[in-house]
Protein backbone atom coordinates (compact mmCIF):
# COMPACT_ATOMS: atom_id res chain seq x y z
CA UNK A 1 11.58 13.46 16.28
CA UNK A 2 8.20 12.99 17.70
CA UNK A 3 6.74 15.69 16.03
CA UNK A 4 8.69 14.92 12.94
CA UNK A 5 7.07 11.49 12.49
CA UNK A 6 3.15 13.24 13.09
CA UNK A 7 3.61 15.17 10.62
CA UNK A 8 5.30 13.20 7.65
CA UNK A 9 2.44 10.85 8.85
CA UNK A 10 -0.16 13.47 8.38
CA UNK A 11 0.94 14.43 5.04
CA UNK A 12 1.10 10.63 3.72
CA UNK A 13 -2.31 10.32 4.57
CA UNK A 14 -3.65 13.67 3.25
CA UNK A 15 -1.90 12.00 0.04
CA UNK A 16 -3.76 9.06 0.42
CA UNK A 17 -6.99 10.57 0.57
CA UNK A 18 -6.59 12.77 -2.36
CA UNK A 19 -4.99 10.22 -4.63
CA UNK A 20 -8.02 7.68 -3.95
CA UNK A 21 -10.43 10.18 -4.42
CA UNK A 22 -8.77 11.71 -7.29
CA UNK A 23 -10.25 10.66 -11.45
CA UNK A 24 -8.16 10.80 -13.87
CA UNK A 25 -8.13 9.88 -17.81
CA UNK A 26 -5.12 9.03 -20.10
CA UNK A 27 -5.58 9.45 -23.87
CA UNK A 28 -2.66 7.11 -26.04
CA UNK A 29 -2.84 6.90 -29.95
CA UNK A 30 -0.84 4.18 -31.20
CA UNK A 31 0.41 3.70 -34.74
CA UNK A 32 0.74 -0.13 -35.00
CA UNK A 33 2.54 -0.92 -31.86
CA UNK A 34 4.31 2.13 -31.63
CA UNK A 35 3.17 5.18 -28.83
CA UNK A 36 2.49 7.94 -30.94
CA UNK A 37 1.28 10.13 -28.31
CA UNK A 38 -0.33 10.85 -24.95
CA UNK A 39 -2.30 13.11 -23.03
CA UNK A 40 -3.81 13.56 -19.49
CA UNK A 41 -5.81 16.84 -19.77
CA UNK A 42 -6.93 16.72 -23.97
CA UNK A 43 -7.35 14.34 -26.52
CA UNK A 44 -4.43 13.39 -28.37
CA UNK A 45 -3.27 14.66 -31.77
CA UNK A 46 -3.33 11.88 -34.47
CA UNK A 47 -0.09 10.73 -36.53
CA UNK A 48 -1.50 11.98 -40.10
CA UNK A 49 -2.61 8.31 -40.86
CA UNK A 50 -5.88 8.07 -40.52
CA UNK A 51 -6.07 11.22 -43.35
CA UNK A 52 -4.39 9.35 -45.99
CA UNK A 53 -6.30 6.50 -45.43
CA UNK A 54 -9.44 8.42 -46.11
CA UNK A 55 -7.61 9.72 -49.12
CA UNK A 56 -6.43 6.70 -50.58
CA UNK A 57 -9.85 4.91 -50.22
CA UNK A 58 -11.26 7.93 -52.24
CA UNK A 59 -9.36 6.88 -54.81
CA UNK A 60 -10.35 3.23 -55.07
CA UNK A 61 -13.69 1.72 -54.56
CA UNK A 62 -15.67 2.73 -51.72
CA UNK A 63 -16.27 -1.58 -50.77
CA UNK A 64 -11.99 -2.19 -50.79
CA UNK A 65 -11.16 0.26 -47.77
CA UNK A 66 -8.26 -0.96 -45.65
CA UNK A 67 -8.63 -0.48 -41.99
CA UNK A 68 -6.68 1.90 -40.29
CA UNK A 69 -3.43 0.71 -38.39
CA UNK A 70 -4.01 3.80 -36.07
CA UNK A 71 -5.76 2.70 -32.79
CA UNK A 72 -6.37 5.63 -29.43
CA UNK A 73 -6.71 3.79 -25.88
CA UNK A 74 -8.37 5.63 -23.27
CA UNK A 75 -7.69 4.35 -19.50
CA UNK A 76 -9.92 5.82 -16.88
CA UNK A 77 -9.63 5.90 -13.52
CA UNK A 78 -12.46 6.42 -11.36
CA UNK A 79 -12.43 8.06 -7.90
CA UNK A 80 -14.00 7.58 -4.86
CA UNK A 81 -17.22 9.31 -4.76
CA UNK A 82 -18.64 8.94 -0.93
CA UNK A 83 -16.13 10.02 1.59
CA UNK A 84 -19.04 10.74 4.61
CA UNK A 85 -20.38 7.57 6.99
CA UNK A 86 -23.84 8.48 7.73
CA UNK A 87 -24.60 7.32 10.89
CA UNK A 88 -28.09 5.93 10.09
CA UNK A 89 -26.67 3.11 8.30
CA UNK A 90 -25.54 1.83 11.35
CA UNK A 91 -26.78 -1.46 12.48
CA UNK A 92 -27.92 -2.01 16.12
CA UNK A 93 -25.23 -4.31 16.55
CA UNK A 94 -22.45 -1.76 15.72
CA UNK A 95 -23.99 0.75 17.82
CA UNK A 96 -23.82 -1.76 20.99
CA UNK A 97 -19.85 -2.18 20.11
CA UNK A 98 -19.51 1.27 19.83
CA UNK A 99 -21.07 2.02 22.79
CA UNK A 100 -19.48 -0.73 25.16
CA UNK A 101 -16.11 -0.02 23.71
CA UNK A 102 -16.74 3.77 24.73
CA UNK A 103 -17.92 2.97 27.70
CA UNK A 104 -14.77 0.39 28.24
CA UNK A 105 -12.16 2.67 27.23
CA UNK A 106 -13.25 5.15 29.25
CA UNK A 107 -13.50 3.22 32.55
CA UNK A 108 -9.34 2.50 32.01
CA UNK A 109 -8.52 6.18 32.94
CA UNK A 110 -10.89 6.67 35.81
CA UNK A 111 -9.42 7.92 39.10
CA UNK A 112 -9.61 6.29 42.41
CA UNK A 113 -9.09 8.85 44.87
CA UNK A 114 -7.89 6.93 48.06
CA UNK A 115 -6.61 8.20 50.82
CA UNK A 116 -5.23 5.28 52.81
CA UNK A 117 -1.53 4.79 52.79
CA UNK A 118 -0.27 1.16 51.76
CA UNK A 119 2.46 0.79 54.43
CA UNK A 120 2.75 2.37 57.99
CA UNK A 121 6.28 4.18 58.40
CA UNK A 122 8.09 2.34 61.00
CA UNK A 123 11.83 2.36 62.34
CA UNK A 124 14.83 -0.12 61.04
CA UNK A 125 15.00 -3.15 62.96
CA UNK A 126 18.32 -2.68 65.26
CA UNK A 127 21.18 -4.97 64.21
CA UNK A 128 22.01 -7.40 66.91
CA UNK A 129 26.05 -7.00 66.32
CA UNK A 130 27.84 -3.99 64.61
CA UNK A 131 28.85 -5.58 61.24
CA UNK A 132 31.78 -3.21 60.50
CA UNK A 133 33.31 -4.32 63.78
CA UNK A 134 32.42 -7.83 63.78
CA UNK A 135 34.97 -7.71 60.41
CA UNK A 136 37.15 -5.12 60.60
CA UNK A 137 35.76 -3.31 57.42
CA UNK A 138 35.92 0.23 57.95
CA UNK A 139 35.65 3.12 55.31
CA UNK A 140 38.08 5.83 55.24
């Protein structure tokens, strides 16, 4: 289960890292309100609107063009960029924590070899009265 849990957690944050770091772009043409189309790796194709616009303002004067009721939407997501710490941004005062906590954590796990023992073995005290006598409680 242990080992289980490492690595489902090891492959949520390899997802994490690559989806953060990851850029993207999504391409949408809309015709009015309406989606029309999408694309994450091209640009989208175009409903045929925007040609018989141009068409129809051939026909009539150049000054009375209507405006197109296509519109494309482009959403783009930037990635991270810097992923390394360089360590010679660090400020003295990080440095000090860093070094004490080190220095801390490390002193937790030292050994203490000692070689005295904490009690000295010694023999039960003798009882004054047999107890199993003294009530008639015997174990068969």
């Amino acid at each position: 289960m242990k080992q289980f849990t490492h690595k489902a957690l090891a492959i949520f944050m390899t997802c994490v890292v690559l989806f953060t770091t990851m850029s993207f772009t999504v391409d949408m043409h809309y015709c009015g309100d309406t989606l029309v189309d999408f694309s994450f790796a091209s640009k989208v194709k175009s409903c045929g609107m925007e040609k018989a616009m141009a068409v129809m303002a051939d026909c009539e004067l150049p000054t009375a063009q209507k405006k197109s009721c296509c519109t494309d939407h482009e959403v783009i997501k930037q990635g991270q960029e810097d992923l390394t710490i360089s360590l010679d941004k660090i400020t003295f005062n990080q440095q000090l924590f860093i070094a004490s906590f080190t220095y801390s954590y490390l002193s937790v796990f030292e050994s203490t070899a000692s070689l005295e023992v904490p009690f000295i073995p010694y023999s039960p005290p003798i009882p004054k009265r047999d107890v199993q006598v003294l009530h008639q409680s015997f174990l068969i």
